[in-house]
Protein backbone atom coordinates (compact mmCIF):
# COMPACT_ATOMS: atom_id res chain seq x y z
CA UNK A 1 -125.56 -214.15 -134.96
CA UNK A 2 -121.93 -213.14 -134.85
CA UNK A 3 -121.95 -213.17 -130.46
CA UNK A 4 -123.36 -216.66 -131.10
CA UNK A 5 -120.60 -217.97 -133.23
CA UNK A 6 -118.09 -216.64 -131.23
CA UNK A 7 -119.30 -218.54 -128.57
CA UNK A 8 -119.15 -221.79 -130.33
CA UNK A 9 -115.39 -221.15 -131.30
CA UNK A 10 -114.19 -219.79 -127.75
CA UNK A 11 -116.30 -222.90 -126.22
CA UNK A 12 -115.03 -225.95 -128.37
CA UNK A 13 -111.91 -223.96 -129.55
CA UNK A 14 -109.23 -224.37 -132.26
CA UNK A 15 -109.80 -228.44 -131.97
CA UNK A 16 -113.13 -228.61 -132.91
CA UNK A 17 -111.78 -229.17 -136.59
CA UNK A 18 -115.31 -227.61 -138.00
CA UNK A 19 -113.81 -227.43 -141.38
CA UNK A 20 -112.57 -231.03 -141.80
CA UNK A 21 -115.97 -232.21 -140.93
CA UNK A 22 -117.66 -229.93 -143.35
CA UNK A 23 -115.10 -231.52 -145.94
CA UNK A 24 -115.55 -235.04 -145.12
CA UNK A 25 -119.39 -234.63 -145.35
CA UNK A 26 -119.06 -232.86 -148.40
CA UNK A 27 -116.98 -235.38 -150.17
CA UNK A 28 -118.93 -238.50 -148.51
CA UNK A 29 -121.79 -236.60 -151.10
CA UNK A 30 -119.58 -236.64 -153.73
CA UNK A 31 -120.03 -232.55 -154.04
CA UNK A 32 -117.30 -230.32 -155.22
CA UNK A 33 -116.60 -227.31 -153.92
CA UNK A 34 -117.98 -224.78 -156.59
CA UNK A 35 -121.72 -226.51 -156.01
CA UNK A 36 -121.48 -226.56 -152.47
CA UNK A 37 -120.34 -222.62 -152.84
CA UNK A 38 -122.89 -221.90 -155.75
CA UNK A 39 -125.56 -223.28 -153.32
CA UNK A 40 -124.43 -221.27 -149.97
CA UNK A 41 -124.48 -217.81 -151.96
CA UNK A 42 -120.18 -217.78 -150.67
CA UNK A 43 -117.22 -217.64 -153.34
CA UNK A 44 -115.63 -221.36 -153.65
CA UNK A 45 -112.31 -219.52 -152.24
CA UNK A 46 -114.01 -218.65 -149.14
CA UNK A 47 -115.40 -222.81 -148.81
CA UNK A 48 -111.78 -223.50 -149.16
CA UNK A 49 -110.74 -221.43 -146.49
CA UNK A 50 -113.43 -222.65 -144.37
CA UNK A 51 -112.75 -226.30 -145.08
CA UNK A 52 -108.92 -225.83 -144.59
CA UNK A 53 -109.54 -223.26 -141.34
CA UNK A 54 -107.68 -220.81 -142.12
CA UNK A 55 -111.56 -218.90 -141.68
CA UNK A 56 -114.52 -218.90 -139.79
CA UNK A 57 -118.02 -218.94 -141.40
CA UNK A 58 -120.32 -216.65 -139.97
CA UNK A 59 -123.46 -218.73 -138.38
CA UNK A 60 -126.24 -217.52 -141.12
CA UNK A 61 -122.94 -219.04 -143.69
CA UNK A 62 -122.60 -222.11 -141.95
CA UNK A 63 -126.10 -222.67 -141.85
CA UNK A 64 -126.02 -222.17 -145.47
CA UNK A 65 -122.89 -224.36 -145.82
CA UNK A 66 -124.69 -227.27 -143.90
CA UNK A 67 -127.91 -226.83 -146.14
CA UNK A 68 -126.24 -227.40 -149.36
CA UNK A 69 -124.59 -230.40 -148.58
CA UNK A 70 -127.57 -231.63 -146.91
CA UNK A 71 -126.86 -231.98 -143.28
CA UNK A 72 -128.32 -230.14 -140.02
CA UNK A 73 -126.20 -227.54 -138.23
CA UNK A 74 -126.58 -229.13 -135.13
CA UNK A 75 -125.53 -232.73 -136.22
CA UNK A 76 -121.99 -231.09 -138.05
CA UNK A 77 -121.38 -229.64 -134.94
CA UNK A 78 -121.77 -232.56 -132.79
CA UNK A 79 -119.67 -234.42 -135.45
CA UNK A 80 -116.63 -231.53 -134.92
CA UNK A 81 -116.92 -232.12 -131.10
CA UNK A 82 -116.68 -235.64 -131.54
CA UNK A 83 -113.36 -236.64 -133.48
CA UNK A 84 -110.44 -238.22 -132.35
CA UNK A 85 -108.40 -236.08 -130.08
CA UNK A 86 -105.95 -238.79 -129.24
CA UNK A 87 -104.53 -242.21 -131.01
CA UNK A 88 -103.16 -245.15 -129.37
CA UNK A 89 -101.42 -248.07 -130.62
CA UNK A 90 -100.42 -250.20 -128.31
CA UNK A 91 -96.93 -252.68 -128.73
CA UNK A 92 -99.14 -256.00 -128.61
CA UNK A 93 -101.38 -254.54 -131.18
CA UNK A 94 -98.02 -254.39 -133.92
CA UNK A 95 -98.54 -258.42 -134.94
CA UNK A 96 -102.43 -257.45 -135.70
CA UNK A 97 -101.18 -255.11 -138.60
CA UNK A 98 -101.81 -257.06 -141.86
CA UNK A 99 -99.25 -256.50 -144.77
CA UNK A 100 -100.18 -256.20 -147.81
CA UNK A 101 -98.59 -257.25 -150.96
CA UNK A 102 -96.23 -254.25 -151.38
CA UNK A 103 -94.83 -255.08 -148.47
CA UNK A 104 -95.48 -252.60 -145.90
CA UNK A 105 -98.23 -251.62 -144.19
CA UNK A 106 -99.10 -248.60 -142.55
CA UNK A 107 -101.48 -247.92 -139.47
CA UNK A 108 -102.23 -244.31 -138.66
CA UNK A 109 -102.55 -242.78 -135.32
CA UNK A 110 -105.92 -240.04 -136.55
CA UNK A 111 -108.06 -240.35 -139.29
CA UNK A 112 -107.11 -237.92 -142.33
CA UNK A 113 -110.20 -235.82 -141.11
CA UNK A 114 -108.15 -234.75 -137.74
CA UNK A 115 -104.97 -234.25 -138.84
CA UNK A 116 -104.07 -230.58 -139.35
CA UNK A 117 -100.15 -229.78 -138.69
CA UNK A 118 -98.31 -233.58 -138.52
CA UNK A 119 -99.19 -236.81 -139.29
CA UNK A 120 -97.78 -240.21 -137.85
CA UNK A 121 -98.17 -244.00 -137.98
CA UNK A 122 -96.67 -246.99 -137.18
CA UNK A 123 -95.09 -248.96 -140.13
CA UNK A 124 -94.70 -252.74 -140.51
CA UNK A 125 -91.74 -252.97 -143.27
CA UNK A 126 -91.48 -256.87 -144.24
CA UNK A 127 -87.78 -257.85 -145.76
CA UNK A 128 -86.61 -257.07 -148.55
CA UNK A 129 -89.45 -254.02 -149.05
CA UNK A 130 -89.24 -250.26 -148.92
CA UNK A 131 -91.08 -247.03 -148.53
CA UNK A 132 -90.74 -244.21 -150.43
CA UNK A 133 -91.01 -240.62 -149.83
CA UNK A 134 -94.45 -239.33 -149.36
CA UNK A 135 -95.66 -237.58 -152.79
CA UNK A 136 -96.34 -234.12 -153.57
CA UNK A 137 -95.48 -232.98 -150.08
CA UNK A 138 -92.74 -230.37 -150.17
CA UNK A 139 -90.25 -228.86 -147.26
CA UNK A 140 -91.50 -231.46 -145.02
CA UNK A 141 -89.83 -232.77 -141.54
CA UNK A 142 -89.94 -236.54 -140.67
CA UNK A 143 -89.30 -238.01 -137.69
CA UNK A 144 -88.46 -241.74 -137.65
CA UNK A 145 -87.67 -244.14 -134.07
CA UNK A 146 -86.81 -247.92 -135.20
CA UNK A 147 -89.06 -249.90 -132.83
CA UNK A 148 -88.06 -253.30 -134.02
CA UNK A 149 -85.62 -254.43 -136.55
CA UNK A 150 -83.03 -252.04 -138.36
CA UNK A 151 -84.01 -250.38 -141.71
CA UNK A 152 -81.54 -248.38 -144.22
CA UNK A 153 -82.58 -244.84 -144.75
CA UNK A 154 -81.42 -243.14 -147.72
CA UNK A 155 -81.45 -239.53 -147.51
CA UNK A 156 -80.40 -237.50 -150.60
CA UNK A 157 -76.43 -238.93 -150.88
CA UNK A 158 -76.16 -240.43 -147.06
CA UNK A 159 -76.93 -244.42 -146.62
CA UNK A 160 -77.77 -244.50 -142.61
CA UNK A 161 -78.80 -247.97 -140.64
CA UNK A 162 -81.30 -247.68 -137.93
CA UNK A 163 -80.84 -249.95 -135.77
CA UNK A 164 -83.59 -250.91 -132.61
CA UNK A 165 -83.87 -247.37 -130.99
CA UNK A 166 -82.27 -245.18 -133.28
CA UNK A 167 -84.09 -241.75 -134.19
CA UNK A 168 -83.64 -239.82 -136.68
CA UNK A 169 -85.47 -235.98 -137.54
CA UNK A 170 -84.72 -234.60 -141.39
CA UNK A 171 -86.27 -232.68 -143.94
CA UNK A 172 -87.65 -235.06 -146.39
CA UNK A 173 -86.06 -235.50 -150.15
CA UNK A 174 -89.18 -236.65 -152.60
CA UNK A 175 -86.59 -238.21 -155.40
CA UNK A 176 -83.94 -238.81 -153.53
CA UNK A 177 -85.23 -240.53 -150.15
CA UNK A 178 -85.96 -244.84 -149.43
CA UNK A 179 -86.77 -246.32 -145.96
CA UNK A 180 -85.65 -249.93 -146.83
CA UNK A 181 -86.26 -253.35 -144.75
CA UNK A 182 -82.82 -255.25 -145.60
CA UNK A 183 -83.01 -257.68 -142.99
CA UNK A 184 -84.67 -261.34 -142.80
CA UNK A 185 -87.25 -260.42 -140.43
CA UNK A 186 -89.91 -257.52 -140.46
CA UNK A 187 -89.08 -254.45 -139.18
CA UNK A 188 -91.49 -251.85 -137.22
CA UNK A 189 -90.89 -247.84 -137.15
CA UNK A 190 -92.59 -245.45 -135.99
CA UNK A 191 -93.28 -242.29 -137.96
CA UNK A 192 -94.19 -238.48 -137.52
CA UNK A 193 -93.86 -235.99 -140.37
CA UNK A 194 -95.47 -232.22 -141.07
CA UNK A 195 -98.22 -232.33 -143.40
């Protein structure tokens, strides 16, 4: 069982995001962790670890795993070798982003499911509106490139413009950090940051 498993890793490899798949399916049952653990005889710690990849389930576990949430082996592998390996937005594609009534909208380049190290998106800002920090994320790197426009970025005491072009790379600042729109016509960023 063990030469097997090893087999699946070393074929589909490190991107085969096994865990987020197991989590998504999970979740799409609305089961928690402990009853999906209680059910596949593992310690909810270990699920955890599994779901996050940090470890590998042995293939008698993952059989188990896939049991108690009610889905085939074969089928949550096929799902893992499916996902997204690359996102595209393309510049004519910008004007199809809809804005909603905070003001910004945000299109991602991966679904949550296959992001593991960074995420990134492409922000529509509309004037007058601003973004704030991402929540509960701590010692975090952003990345932002003005594609359109010019926005203000606030960072901690510093007040920078961004004009067309600009770039900027900084640690983010939960209470103390504003991407802000303060010109008459929308503005469109991209933006990367560690997850």
């Amino acid at each position: 069982m063990k030469y097997i498993w090893r087999g699946l890793c070393g074929r589909f490899g490190r991107g085969m995001n096994l865990g987020s798949v197991l989590r998504k399916l999970r979740k799409d049952r609305k089961l928690t962790l402990k009853a999906v653990a209680a059910q596949a005889g593992i310690s909810e710690g270990f699920l955890s670890q599994i779901e996050n990849e940090v470890n590998s389930p042995s293939v008698e576990t993952l059989v188990n795993i896939c049991s108690a949430i009610g889905y085939d082996i074969g089928e949550v592998i096929r799902q893992a070798q499916n996902q997204e390996r690359l996102g595209l937005i393309r510049r004519d594609e910008w004007g199809e982003i809809e804005i909603p009534a905070s003001g910004f909208a945000t299109q991602r380049f991966l679904a949550p499911e296959t992001r593991r190290v960074i995420d990134s998106a492409i922000l529509k800002i509309e004037p007058g509106r601003s973004i704030p920090a991402r929540k509960g994320v701590k010692n975090s790197q952003e990345v932002l490139c003005v594609l359109k426009g010019n926005i203000e970025l606030v960072h901690g005491e510093e007040v920078h413009i961004l004009k067309e072009g600009d770039a900027v790379h900084y640690w983010s600042l939960y209470e103390k950090q504003m991407i802000t729109n303060k010109t008459r016509s929308v503005a469109i960023v991209m933006w990367v940051g560690t997850i």
